[in-house]
Protein backbone atom coordinates (compact mmCIF):
# COMPACT_ATOMS: atom_id res chain seq x y z
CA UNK A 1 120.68 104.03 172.61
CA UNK A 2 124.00 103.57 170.47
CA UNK A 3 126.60 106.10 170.10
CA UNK A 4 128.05 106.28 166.59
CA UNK A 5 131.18 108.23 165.37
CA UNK A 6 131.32 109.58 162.08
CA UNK A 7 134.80 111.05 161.10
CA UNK A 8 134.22 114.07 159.31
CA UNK A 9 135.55 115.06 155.92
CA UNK A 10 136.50 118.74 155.45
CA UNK A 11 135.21 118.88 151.99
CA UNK A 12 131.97 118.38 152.94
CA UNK A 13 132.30 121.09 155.90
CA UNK A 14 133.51 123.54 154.62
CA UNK A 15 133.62 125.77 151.25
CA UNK A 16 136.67 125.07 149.33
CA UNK A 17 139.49 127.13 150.27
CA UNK A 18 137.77 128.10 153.63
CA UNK A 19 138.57 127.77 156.99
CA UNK A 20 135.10 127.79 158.64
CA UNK A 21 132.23 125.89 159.08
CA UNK A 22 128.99 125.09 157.56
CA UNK A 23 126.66 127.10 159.81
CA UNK A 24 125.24 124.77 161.79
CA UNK A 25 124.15 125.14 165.49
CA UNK A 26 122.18 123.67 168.14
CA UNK A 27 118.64 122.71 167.20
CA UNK A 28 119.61 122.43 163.33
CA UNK A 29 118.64 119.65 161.48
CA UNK A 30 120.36 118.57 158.43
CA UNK A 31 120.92 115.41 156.18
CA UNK A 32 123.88 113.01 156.36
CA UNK A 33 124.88 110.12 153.38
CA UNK A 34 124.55 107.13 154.86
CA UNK A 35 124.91 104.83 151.64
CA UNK A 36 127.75 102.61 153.48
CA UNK A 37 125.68 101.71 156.35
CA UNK A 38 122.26 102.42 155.42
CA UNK A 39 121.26 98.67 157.04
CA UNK A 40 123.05 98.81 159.39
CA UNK A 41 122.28 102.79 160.68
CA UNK A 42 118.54 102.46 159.41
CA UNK A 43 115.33 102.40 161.52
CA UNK A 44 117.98 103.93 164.72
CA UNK A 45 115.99 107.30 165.76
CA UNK A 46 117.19 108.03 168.68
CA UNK A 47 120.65 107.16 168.35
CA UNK A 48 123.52 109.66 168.90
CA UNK A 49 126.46 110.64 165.91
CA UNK A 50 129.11 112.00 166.98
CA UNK A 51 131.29 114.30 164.21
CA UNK A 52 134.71 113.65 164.97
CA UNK A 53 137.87 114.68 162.66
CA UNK A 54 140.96 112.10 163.60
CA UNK A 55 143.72 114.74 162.13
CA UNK A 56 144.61 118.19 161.76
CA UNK A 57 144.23 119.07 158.59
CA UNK A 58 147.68 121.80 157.56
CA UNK A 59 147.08 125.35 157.13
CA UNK A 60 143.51 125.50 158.04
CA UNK A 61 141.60 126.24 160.73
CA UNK A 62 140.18 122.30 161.44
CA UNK A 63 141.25 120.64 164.20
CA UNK A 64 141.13 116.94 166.07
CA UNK A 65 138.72 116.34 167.94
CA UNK A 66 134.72 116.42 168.62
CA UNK A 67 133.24 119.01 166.60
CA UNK A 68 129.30 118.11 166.78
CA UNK A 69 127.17 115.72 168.81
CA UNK A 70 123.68 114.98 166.76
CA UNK A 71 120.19 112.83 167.32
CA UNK A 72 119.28 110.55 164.38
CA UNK A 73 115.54 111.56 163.77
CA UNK A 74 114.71 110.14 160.53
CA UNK A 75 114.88 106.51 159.32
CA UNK A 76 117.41 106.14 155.66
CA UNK A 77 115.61 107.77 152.75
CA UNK A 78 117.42 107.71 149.48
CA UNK A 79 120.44 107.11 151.42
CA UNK A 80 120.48 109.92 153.88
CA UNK A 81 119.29 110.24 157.43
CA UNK A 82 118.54 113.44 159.04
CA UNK A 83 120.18 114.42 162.11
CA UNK A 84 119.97 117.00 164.68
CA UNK A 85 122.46 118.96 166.44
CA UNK A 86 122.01 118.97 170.10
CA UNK A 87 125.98 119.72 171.20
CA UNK A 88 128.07 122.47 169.52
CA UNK A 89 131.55 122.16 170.35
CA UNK A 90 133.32 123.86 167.06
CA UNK A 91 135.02 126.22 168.85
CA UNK A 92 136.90 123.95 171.24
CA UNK A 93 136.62 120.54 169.69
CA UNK A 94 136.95 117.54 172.46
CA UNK A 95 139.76 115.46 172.25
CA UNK A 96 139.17 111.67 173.41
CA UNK A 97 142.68 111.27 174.77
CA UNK A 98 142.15 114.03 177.16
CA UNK A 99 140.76 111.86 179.57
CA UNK A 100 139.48 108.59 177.56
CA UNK A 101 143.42 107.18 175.84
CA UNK A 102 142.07 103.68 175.32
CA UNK A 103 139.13 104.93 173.66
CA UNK A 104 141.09 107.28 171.39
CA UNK A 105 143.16 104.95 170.21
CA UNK A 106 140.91 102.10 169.73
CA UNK A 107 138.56 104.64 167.70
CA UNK A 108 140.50 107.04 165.92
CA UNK A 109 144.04 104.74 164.82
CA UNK A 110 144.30 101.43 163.72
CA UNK A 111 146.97 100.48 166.58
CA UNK A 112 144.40 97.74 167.77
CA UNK A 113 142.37 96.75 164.46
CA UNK A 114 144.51 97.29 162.09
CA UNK A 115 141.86 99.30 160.01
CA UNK A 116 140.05 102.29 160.47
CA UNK A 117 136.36 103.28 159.58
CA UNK A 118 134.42 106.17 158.36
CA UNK A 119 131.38 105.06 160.27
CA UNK A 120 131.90 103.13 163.17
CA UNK A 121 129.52 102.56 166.75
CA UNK A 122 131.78 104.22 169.78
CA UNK A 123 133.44 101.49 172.04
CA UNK A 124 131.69 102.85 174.75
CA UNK A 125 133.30 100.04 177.23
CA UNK A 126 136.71 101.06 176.65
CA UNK A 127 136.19 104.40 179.03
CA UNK A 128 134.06 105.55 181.62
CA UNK A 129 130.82 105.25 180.67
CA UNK A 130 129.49 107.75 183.12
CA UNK A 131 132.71 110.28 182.65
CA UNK A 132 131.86 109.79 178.82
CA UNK A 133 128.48 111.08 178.74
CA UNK A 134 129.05 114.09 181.13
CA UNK A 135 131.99 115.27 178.98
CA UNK A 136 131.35 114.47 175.37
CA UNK A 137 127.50 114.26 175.33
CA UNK A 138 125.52 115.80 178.34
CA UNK A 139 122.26 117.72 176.66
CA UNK A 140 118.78 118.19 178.00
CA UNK A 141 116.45 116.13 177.08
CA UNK A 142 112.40 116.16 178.19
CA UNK A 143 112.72 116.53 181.89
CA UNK A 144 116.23 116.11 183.38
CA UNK A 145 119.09 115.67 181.80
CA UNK A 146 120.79 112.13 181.21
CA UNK A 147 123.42 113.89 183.52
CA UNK A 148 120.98 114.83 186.10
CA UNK A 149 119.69 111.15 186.56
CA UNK A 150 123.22 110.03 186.60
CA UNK A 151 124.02 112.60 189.62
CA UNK A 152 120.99 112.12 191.53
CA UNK A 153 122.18 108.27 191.27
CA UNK A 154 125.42 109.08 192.59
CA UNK A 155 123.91 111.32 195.61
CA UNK A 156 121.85 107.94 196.83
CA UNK A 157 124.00 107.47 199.78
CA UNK A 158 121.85 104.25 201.12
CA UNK A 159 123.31 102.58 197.62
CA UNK A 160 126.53 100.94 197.19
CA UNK A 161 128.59 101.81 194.53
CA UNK A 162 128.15 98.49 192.39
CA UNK A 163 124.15 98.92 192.85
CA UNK A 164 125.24 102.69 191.53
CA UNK A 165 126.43 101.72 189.17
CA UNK A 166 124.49 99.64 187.72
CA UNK A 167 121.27 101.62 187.77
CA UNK A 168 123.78 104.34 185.83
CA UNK A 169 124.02 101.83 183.30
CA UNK A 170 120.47 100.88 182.94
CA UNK A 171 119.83 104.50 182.70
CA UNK A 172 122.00 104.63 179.51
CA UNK A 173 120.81 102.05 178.06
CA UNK A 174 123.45 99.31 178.71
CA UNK A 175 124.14 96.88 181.26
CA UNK A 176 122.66 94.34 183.07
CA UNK A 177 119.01 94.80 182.74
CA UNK A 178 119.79 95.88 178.59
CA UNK A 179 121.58 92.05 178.91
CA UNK A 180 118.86 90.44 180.85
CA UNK A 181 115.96 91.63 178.36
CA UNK A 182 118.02 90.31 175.57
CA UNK A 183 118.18 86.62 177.30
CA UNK A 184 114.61 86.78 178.11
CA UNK A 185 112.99 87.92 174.72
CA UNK A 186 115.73 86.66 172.16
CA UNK A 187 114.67 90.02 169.90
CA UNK A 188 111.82 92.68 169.78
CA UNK A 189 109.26 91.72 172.04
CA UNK A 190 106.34 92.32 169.85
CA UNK A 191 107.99 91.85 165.91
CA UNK A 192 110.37 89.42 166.86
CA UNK A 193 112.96 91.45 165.51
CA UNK A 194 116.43 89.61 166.22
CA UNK A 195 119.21 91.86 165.10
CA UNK A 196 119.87 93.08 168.66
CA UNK A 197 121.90 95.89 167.83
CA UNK A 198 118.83 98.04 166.80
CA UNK A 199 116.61 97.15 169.83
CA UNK A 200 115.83 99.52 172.48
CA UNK A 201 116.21 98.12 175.87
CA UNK A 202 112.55 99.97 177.41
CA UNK A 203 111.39 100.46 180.87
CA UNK A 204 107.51 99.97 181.03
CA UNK A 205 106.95 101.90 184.06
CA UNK A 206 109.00 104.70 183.13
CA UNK A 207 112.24 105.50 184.73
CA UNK A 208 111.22 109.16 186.67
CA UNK A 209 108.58 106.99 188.41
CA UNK A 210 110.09 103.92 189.21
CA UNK A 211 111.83 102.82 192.31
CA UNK A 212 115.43 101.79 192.51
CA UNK A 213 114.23 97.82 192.51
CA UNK A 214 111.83 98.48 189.83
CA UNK A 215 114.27 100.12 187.23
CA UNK A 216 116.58 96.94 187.60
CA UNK A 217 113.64 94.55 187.06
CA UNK A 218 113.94 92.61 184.02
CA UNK A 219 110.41 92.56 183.99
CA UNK A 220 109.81 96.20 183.98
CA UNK A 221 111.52 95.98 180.31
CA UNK A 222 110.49 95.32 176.95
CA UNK A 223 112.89 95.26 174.52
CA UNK A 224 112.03 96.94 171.17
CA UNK A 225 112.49 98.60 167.46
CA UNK A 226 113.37 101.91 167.71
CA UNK A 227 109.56 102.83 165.95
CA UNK A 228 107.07 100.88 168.33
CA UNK A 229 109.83 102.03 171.19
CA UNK A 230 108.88 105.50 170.97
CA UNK A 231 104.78 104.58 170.73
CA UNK A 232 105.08 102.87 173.47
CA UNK A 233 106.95 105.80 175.60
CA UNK A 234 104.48 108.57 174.44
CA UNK A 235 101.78 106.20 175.39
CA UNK A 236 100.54 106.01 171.86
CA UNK A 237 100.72 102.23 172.42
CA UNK A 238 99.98 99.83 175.11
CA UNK A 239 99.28 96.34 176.03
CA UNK A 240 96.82 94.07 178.02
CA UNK A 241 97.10 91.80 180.50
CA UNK A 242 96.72 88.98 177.82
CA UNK A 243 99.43 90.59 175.80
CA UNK A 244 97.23 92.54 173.18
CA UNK A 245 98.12 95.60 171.73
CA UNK A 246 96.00 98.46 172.79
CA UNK A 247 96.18 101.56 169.92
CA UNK A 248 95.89 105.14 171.07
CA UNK A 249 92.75 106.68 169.15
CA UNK A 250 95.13 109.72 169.19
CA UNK A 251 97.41 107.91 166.75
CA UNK A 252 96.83 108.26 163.50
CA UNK A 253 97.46 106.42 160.46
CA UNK A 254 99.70 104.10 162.35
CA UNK A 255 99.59 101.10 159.68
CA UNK A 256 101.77 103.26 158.23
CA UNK A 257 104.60 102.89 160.88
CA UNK A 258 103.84 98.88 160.67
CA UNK A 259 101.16 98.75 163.56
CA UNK A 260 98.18 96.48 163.32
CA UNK A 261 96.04 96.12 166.03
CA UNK A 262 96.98 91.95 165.88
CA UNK A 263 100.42 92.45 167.32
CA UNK A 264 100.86 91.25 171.20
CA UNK A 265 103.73 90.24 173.64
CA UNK A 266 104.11 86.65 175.19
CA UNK A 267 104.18 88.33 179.01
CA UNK A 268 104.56 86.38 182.21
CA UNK A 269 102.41 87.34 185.75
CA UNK A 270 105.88 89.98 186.79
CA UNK A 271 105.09 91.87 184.00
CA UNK A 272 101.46 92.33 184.66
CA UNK A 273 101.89 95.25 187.57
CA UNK A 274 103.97 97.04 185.28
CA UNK A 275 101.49 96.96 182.29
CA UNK A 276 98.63 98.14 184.48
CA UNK A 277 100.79 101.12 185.41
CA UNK A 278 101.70 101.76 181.74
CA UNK A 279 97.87 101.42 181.02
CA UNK A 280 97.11 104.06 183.88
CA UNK A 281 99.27 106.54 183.56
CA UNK A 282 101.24 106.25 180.14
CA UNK A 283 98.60 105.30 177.28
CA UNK A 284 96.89 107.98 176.02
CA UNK A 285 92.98 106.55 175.99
């Protein structure tokens, strides 16, 4: 999952000659242009926007900071994605800089780059990626929280702190086992997909029942478009010892979403414990 910041144009919130908001809240969905970056933003469901407004803007009411965090949940159309609003924080934007300076300045000046961007992905490594994501972006999501993971990680008192951290990485979709998936499949493991950028680092046996060992195991991962990414995590999708794509007969229409029952994955004997799992208790027969 990539975080990207979009720096927000008053114009385009507000009414002219207003100093409040398009109504927007938490569970809204509404369309963003996306014309700049449509290759680069398309086909990234999943991802996370974050409205951010570098200045303050004189005599009205619109200032720096975080004013929205958002899901992507549409693919580009006609040049616009749709996005939904999972964090409201109008009322008392969040400023980077309060606890994040490097970040701040390497995203919102052009002190370091000499050049700053509309649309840009966050430089997640320059901060704490764990602070970041309990401050700026903590939301619910099915079952716990991204925040509740990342706690119950930290409680683990029989783990060291590099092992901690770690398995907080792999949790948010970086690190290590993100790193070691890319070595070992090159690009998606079932389209061959190579612009890694879009690919979803997945856990086969998923996360809430995997063990410590197992979430860090390269071989509990495929790595994935953002489309078969989310088949595969509702179960809608699976895979066969062999490598052969099994299709839910709950899923319908799915040529449509480019599935065809001749896709497979070149998978080695690690991977075969995890599959059966996956097969068990993910796929939807």
């Amino acid at each position: 999952m990539k975080v990207w910041q979009f720096k927000i144009k008053m114009k385009d919130w507000a009414d002219d000659g207003s100093d409040k908001f398009k109504d927007v809240k938490v569970g809204d969905t509404f369309p963003q242009y996306v014309k700049s970056i449509k290759n680069k933003i398309d086909n990234s469901i999943g991802d996370i926007v974050i409205y951010y407004n570098s200045s303050l803007v004189k005599g009205r009411q619109f200032y720096e900071g975080v004013y929205l965090v958002c899901k992507i949940v549409s693919s580009v159309k006609d040049n616009f994605i749709d996005l939904e609003v999972i964090k409201d924080l109008k009322e008392t934007p969040y400023m980077y800089d309060k606890d994040f300076l490097a970040l701040h300045i390497y995203q919102n000046t052009t002190q370091e780059r000499g050049r700053a961007q509309t649309y840009e992905l966050v430089n997640i490594d320059k901060c704490n990626i764990e602070e970041f994501y309990e401050k700026v972006m903590s939301y619910k999501t099915e079952g716990d929280s991204l925040l509740d993971d990342i706690q119950k990680i930290r409680s683990k008192k029989e783990v060291d702190k590099t092992e901690q951290d770690n398995l907080i990485k792999c949790r948010l979709g970086q690190g290590t086992f993100r790193k070691d998936l890319i070595t070992y499949w090159k690009g998606c493991s079932v389209t061959k997909f190579s612009q890694i950028d879009i690919l979803i680092a997945s856990h086969i046996k998923p996360w809430k029942d995997s063990s410590d060992k197992e979430r860090l195991d390269s071989f509990n991962g495929l790595l994935l478009i953002p489309t078969i990414d989310k088949l595969f995590d509702k179960g809608y999708i699976s895979f066969e010892n062999s490598g052969q794509i099994i299709i839910s007969k709950k899923l319908e229409n799915y040529k449509i979403l480019g599935v065809h029952n001749k896709m497979s994955i070149n998978i080695s004997s690690k991977h075969k414990k995890y599959l059966k799992y996956h097969r068990e208790q993910v796929f939807q027969d």
